[in-house]
PDB file of N, CA and C in Angstrom:
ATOM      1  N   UNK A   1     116.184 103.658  98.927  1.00  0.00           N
ATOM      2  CA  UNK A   1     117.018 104.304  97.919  1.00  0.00           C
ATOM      3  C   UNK A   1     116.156 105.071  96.916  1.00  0.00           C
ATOM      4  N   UNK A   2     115.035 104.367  96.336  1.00  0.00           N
ATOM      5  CA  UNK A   2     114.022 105.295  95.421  1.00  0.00           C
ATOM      6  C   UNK A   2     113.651 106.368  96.392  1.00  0.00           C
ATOM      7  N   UNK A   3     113.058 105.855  97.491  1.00  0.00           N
ATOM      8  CA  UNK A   3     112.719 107.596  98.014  1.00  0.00           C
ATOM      9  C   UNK A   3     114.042 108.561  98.548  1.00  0.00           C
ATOM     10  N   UNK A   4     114.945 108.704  98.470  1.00  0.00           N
ATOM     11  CA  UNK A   4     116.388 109.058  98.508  1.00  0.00           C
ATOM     12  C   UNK A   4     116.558 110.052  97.317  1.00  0.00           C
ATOM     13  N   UNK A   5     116.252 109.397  96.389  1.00  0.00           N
ATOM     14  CA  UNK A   5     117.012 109.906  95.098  1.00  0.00           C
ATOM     15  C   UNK A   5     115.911 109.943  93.832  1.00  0.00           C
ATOM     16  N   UNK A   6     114.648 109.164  94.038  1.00  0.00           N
ATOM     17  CA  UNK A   6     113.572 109.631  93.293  1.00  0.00           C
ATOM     18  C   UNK A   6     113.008 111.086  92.439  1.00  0.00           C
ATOM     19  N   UNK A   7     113.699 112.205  93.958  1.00  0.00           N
ATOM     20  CA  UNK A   7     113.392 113.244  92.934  1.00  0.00           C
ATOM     21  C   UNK A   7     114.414 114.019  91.735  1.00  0.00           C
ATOM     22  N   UNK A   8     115.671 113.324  92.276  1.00  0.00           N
ATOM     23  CA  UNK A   8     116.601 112.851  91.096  1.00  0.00           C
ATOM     24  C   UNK A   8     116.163 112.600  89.992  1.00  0.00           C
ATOM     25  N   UNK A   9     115.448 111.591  89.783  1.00  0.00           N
ATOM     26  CA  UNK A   9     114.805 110.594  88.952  1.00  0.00           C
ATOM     27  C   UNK A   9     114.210 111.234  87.956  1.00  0.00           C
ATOM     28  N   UNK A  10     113.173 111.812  88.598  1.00  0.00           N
ATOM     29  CA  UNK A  10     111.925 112.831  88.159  1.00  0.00           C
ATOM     30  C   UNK A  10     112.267 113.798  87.798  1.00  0.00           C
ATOM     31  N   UNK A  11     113.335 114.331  88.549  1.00  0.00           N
ATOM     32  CA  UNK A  11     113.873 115.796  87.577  1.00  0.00           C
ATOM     33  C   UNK A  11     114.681 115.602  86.694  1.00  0.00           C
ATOM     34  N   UNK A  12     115.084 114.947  86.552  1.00  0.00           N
ATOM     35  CA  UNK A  12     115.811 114.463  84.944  1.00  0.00           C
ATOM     36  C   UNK A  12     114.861 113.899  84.214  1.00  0.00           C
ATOM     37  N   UNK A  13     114.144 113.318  84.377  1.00  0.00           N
ATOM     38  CA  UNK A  13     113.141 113.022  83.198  1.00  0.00           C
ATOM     39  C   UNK A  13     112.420 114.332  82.973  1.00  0.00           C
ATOM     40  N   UNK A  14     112.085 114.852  83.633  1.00  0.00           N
ATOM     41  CA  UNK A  14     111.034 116.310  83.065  1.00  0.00           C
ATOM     42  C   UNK A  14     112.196 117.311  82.449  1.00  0.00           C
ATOM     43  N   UNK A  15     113.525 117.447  82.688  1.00  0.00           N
ATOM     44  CA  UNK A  15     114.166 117.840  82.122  1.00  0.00           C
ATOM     45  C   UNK A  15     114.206 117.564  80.902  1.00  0.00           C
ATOM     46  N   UNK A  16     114.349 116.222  80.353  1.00  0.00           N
ATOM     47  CA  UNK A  16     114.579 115.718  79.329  1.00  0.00           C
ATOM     48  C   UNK A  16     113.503 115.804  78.574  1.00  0.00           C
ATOM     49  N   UNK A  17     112.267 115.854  79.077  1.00  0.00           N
ATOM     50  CA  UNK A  17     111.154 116.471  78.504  1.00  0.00           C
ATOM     51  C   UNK A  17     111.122 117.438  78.161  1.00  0.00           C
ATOM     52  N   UNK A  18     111.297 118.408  78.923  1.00  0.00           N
ATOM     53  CA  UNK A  18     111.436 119.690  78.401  1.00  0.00           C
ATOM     54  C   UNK A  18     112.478 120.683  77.503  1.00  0.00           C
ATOM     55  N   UNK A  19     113.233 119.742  77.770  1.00  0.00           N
ATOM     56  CA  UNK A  19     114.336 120.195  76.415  1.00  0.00           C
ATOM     57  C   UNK A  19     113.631 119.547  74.883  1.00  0.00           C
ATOM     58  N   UNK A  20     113.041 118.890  74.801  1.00  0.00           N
ATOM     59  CA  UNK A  20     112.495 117.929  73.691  1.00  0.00           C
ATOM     60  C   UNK A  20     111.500 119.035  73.085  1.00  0.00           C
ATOM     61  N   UNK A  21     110.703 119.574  74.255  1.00  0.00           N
ATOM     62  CA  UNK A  21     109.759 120.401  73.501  1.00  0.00           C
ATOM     63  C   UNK A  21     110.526 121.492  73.295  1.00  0.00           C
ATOM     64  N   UNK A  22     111.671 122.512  73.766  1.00  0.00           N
ATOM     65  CA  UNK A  22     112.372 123.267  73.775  1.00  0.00           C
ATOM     66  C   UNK A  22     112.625 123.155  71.862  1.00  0.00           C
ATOM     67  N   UNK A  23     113.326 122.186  72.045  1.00  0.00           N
ATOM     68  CA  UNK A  23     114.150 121.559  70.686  1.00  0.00           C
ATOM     69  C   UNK A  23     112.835 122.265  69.540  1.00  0.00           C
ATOM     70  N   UNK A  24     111.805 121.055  69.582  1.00  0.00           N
ATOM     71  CA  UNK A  24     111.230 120.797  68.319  1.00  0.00           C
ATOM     72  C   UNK A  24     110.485 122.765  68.549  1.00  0.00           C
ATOM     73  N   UNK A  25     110.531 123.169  69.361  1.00  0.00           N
ATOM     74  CA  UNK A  25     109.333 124.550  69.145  1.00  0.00           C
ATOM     75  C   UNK A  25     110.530 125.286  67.969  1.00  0.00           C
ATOM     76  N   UNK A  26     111.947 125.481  68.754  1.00  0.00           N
ATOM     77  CA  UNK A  26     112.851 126.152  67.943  1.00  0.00           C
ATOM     78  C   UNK A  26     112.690 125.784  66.630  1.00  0.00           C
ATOM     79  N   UNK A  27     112.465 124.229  66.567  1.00  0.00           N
ATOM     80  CA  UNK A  27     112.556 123.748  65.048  1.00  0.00           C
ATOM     81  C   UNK A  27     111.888 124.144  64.283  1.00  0.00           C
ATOM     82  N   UNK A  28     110.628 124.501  64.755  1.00  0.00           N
ATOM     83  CA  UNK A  28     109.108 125.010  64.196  1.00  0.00           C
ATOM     84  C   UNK A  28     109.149 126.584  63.718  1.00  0.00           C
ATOM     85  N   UNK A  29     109.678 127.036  64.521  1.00  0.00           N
ATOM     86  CA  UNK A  29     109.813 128.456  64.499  1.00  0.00           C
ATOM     87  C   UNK A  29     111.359 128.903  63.959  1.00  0.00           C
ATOM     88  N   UNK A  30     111.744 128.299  63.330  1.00  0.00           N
ATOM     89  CA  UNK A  30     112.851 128.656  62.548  1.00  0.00           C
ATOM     90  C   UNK A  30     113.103 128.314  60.969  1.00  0.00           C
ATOM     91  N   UNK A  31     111.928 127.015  60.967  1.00  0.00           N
ATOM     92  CA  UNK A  31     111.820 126.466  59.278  1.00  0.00           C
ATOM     93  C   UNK A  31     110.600 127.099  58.626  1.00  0.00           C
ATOM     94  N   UNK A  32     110.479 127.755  58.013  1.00  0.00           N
ATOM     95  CA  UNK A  32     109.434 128.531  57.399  1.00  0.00           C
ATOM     96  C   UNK A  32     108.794 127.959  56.002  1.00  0.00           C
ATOM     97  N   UNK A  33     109.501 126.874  55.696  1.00  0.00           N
ATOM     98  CA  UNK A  33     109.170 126.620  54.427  1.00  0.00           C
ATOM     99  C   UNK A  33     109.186 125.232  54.124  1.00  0.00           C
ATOM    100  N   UNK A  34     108.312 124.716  53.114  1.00  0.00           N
ATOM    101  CA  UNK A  34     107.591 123.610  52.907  1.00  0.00           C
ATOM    102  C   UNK A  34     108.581 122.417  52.264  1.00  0.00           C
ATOM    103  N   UNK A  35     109.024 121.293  53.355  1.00  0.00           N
ATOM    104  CA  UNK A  35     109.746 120.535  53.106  1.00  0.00           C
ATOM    105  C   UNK A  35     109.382 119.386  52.000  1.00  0.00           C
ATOM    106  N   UNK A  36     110.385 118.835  50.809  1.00  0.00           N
ATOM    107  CA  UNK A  36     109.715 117.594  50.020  1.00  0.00           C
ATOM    108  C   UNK A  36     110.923 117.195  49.933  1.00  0.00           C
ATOM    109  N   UNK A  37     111.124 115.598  48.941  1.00  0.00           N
ATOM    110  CA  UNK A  37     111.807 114.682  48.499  1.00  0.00           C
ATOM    111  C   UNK A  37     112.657 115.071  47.597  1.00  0.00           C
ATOM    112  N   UNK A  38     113.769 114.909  46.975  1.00  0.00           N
ATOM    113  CA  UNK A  38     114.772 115.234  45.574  1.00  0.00           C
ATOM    114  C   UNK A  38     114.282 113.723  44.981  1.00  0.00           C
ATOM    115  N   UNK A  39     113.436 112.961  44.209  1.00  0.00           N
ATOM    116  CA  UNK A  39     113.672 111.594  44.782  1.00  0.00           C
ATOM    117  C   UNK A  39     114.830 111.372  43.258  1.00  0.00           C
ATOM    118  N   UNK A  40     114.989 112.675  42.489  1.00  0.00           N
ATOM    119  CA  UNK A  40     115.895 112.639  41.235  1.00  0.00           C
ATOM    120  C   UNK A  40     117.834 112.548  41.809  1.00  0.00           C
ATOM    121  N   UNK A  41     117.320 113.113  43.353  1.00  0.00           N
ATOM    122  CA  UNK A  41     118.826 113.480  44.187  1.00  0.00           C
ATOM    123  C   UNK A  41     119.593 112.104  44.309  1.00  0.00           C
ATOM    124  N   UNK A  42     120.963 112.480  44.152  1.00  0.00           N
ATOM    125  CA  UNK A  42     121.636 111.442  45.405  1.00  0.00           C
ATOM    126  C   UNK A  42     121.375 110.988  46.405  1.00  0.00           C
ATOM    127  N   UNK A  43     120.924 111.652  46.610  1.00  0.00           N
ATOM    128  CA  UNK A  43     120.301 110.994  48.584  1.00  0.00           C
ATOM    129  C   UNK A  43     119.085 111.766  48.753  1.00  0.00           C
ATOM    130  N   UNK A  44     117.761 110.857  48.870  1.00  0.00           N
ATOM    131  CA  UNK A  44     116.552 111.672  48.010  1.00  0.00           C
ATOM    132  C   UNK A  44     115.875 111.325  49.573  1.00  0.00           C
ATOM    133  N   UNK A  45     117.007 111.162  50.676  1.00  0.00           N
ATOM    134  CA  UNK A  45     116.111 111.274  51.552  1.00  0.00           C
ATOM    135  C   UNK A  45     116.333 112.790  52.556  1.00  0.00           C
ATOM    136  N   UNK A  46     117.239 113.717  51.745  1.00  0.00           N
ATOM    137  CA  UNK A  46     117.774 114.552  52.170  1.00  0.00           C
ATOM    138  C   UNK A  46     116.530 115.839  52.232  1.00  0.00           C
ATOM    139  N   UNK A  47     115.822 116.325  52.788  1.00  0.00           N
ATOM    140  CA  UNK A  47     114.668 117.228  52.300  1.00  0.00           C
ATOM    141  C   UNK A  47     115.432 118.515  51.621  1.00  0.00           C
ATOM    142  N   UNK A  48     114.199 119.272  50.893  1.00  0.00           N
ATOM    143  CA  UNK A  48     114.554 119.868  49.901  1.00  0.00           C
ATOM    144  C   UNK A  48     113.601 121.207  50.023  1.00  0.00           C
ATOM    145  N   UNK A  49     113.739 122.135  49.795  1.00  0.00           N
ATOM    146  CA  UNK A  49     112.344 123.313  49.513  1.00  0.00           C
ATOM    147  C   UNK A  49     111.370 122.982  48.052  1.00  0.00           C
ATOM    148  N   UNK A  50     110.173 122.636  48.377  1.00  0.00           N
ATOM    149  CA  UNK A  50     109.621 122.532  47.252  1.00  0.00           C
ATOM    150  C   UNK A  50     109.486 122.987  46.185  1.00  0.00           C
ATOM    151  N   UNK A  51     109.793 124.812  46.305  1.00  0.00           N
ATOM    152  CA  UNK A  51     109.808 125.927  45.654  1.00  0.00           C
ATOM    153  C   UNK A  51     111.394 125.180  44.535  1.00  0.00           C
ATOM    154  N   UNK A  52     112.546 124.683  44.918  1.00  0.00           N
ATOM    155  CA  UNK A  52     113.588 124.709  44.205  1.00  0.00           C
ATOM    156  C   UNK A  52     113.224 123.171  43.461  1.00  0.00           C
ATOM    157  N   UNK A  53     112.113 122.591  44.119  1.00  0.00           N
ATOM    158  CA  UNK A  53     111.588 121.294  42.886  1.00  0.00           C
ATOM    159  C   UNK A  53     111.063 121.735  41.657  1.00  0.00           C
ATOM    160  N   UNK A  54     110.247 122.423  41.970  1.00  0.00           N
ATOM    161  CA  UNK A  54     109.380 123.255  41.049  1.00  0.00           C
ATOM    162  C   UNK A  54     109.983 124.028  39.804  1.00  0.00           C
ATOM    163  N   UNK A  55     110.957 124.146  40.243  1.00  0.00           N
ATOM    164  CA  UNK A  55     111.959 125.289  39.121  1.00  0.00           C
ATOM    165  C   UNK A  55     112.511 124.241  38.069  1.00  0.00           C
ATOM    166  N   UNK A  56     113.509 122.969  39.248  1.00  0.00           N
ATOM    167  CA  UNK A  56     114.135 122.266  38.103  1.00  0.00           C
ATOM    168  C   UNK A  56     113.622 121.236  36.908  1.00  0.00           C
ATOM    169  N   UNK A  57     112.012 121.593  37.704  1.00  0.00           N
ATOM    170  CA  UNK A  57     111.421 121.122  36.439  1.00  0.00           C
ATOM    171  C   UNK A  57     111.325 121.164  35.209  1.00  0.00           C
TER     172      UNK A  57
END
């Protein structure tokens, strides 16, 4: 049965690999700007642009 359907197996895992790197490259190449904490926020685990920390100082 593994050698049957093994390359089943294998191509869904490299799939799933490769959507992962798919994912995070988009992620990379679409956020341009330098993530931090609100830790003054409601939910200070929410990230924030550092640039708009800086101001409400």
């Amino acid at each position: 049965m593994l050698r049957k359907y093994g390359w089943l197996i294998a191509f869904a895992l490299l799939m799933f690999l490769f959507e992962g790197v798919v994912m995070h490259l988009i992620e990379l190449l679409t956020v341009e700007y330098e993530k931090c904490r609100n830790m003054n926020s409601v939910n200070p685990l929410k990230l924030v642009r550092c640039s708009d920390l800086n101001v409400m100082e």
